[in-house]
N, C-alpha and C. Protein backbone atom coordinates (compact mmCIF):
# COMPACT_ATOMS: atom_id res chain seq x y z
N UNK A 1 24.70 22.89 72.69
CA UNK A 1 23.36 23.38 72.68
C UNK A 1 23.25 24.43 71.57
N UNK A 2 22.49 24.46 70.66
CA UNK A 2 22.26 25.06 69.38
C UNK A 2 21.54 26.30 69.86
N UNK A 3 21.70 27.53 69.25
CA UNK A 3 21.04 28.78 69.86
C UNK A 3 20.58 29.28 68.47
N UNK A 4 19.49 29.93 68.53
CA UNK A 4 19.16 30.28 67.10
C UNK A 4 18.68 32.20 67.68
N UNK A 5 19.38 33.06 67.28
CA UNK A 5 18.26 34.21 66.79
C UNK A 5 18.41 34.53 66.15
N UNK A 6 17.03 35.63 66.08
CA UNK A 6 16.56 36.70 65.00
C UNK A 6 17.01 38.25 65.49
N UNK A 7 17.21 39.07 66.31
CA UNK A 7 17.89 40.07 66.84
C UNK A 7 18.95 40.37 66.93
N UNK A 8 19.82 41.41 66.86
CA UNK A 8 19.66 42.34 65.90
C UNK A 8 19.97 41.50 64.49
N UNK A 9 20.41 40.41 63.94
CA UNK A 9 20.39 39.66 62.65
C UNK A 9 19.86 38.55 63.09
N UNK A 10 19.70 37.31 62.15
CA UNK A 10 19.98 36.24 62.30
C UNK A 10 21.52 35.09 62.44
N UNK A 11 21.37 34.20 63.00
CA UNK A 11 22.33 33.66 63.31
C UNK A 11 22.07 31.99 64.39
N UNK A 12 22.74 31.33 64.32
CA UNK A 12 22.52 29.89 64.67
C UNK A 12 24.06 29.50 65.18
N UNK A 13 24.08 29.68 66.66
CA UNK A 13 25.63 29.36 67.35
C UNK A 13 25.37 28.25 67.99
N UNK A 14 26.36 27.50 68.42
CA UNK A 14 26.59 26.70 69.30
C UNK A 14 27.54 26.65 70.54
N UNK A 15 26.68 26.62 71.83
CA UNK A 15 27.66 26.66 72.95
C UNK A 15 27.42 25.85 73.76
N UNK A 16 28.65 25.92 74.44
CA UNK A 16 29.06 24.73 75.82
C UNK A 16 29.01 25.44 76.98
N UNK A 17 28.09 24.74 77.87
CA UNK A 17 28.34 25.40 79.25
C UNK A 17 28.86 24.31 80.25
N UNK A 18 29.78 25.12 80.71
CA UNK A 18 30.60 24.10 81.96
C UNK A 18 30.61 24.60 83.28
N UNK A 19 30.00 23.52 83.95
CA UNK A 19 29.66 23.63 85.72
C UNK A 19 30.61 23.23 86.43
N UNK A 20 31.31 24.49 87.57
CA UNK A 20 32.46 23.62 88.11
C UNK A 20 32.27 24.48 89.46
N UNK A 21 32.07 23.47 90.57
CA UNK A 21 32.00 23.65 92.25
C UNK A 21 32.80 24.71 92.49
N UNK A 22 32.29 25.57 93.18
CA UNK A 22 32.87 26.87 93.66
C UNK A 22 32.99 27.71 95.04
N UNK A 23 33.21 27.22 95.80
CA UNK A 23 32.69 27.39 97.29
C UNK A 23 31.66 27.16 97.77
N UNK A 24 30.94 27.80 97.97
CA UNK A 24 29.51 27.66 98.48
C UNK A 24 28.11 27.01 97.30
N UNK A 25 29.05 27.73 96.00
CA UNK A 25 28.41 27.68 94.74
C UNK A 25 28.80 27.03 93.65
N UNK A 26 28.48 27.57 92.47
CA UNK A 26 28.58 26.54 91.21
C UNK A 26 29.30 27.77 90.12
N UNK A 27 30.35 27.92 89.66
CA UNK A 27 30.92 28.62 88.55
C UNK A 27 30.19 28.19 87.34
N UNK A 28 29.79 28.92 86.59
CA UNK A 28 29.50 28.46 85.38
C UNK A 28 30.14 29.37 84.07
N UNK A 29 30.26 28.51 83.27
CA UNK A 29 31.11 29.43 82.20
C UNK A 29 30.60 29.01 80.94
N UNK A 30 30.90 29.80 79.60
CA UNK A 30 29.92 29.14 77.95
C UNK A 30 31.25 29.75 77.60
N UNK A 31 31.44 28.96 76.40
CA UNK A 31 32.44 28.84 75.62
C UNK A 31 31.68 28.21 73.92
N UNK A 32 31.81 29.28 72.66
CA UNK A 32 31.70 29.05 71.69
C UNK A 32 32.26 29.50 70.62
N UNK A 33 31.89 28.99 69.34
CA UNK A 33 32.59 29.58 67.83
C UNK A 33 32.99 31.22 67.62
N UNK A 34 34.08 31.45 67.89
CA UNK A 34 33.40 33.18 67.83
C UNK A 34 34.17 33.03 66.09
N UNK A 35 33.07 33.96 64.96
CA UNK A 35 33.72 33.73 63.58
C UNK A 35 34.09 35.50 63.38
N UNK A 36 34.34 35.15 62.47
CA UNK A 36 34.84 36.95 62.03
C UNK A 36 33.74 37.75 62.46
N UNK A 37 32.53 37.16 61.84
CA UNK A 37 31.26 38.79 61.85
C UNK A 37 31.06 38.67 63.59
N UNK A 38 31.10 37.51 64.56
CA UNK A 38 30.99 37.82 65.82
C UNK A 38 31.98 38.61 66.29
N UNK A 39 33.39 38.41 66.16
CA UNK A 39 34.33 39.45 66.39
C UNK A 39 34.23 41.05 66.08
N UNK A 40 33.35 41.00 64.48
CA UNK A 40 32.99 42.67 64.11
C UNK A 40 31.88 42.89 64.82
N UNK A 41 30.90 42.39 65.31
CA UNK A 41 29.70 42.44 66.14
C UNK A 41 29.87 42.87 67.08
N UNK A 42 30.90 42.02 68.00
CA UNK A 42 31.31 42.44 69.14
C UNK A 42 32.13 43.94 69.73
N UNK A 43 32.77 43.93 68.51
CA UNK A 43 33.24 45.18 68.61
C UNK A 43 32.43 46.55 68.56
N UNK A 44 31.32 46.55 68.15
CA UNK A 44 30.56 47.63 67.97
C UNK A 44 29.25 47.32 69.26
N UNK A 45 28.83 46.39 69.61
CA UNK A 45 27.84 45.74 70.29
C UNK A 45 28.34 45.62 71.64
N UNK A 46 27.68 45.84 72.82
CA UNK A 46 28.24 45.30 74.04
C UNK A 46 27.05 44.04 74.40
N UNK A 47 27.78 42.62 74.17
CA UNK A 47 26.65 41.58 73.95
C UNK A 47 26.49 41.89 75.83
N UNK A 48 27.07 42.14 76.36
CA UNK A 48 26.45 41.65 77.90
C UNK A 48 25.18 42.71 78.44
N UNK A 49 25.73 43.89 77.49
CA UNK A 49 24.40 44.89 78.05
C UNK A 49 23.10 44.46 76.90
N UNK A 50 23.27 43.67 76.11
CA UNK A 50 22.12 43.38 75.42
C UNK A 50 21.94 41.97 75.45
N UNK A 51 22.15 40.49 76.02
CA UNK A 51 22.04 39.55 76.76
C UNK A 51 22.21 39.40 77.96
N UNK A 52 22.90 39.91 78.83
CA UNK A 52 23.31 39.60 80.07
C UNK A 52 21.95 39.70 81.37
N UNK A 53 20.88 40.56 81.27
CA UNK A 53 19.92 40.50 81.92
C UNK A 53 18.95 38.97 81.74
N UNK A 54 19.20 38.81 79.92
CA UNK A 54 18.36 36.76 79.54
C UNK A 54 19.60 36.11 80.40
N UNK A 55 20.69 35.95 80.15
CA UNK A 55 21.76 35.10 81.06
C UNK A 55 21.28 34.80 82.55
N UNK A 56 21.31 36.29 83.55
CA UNK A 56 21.22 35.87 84.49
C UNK A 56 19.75 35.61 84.81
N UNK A 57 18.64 36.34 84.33
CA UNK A 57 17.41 35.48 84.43
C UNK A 57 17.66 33.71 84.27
N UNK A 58 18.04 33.18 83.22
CA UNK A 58 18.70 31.62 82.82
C UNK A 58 18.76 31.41 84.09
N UNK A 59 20.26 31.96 84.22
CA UNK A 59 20.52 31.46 85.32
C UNK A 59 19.90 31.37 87.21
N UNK A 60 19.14 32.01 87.25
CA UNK A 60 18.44 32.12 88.26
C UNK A 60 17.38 31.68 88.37
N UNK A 61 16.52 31.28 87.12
CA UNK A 61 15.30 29.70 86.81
C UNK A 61 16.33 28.71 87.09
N UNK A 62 17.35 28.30 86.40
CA UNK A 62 18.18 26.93 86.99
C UNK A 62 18.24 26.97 88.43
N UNK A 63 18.83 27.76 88.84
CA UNK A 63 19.49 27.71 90.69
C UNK A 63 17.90 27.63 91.19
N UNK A 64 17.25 28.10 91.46
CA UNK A 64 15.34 27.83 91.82
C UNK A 64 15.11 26.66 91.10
N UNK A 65 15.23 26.08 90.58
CA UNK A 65 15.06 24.52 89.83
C UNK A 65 15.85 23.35 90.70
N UNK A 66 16.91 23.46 90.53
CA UNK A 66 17.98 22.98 91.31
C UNK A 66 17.66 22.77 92.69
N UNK A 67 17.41 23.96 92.88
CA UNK A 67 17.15 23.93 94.68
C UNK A 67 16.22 23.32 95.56
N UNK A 68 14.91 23.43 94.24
CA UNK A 68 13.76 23.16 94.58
C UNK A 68 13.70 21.45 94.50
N UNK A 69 14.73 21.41 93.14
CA UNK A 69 14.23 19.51 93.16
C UNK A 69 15.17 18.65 94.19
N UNK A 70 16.28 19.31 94.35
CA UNK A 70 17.33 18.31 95.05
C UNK A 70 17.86 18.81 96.28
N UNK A 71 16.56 19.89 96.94
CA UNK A 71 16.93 20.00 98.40
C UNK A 71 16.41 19.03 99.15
């Protein structure tokens, strides 16, 4: 799945997300390219305090999606 932003630079990644049964629930995990400038990014940036609120929103439209179509 191709991701494109504009914040804080531009940039165009690609990631994999993998769904795997988890007790009651569903594990989910993303796995992508990390290149040099994401490694220097990361180091100065805490991506989860500046994505992690879009993540779990994501993720919480899916699970209400999910629930709703295939209960």
């Amino acid at each position: 799945m191709p991701w494109t932003f504009t914040k804080p630079m531009n940039a165009q990644n690609t990631a994999e997300f993998v769904l795997e049964a988890s007790g009651d629930g569903t594990r989910v995990s993303m796995t992508g390219q990390v290149t040099l400038m994401t490694r220097i990014f990361g180091f100065f940036v805490n991506m989860d305090k500046m994505i992690g609120k879009d993540f779990e929103a994501g993720l919480a439209a899916i699970k209400a999606l999910a629930e709703t179509e295939w209960s």
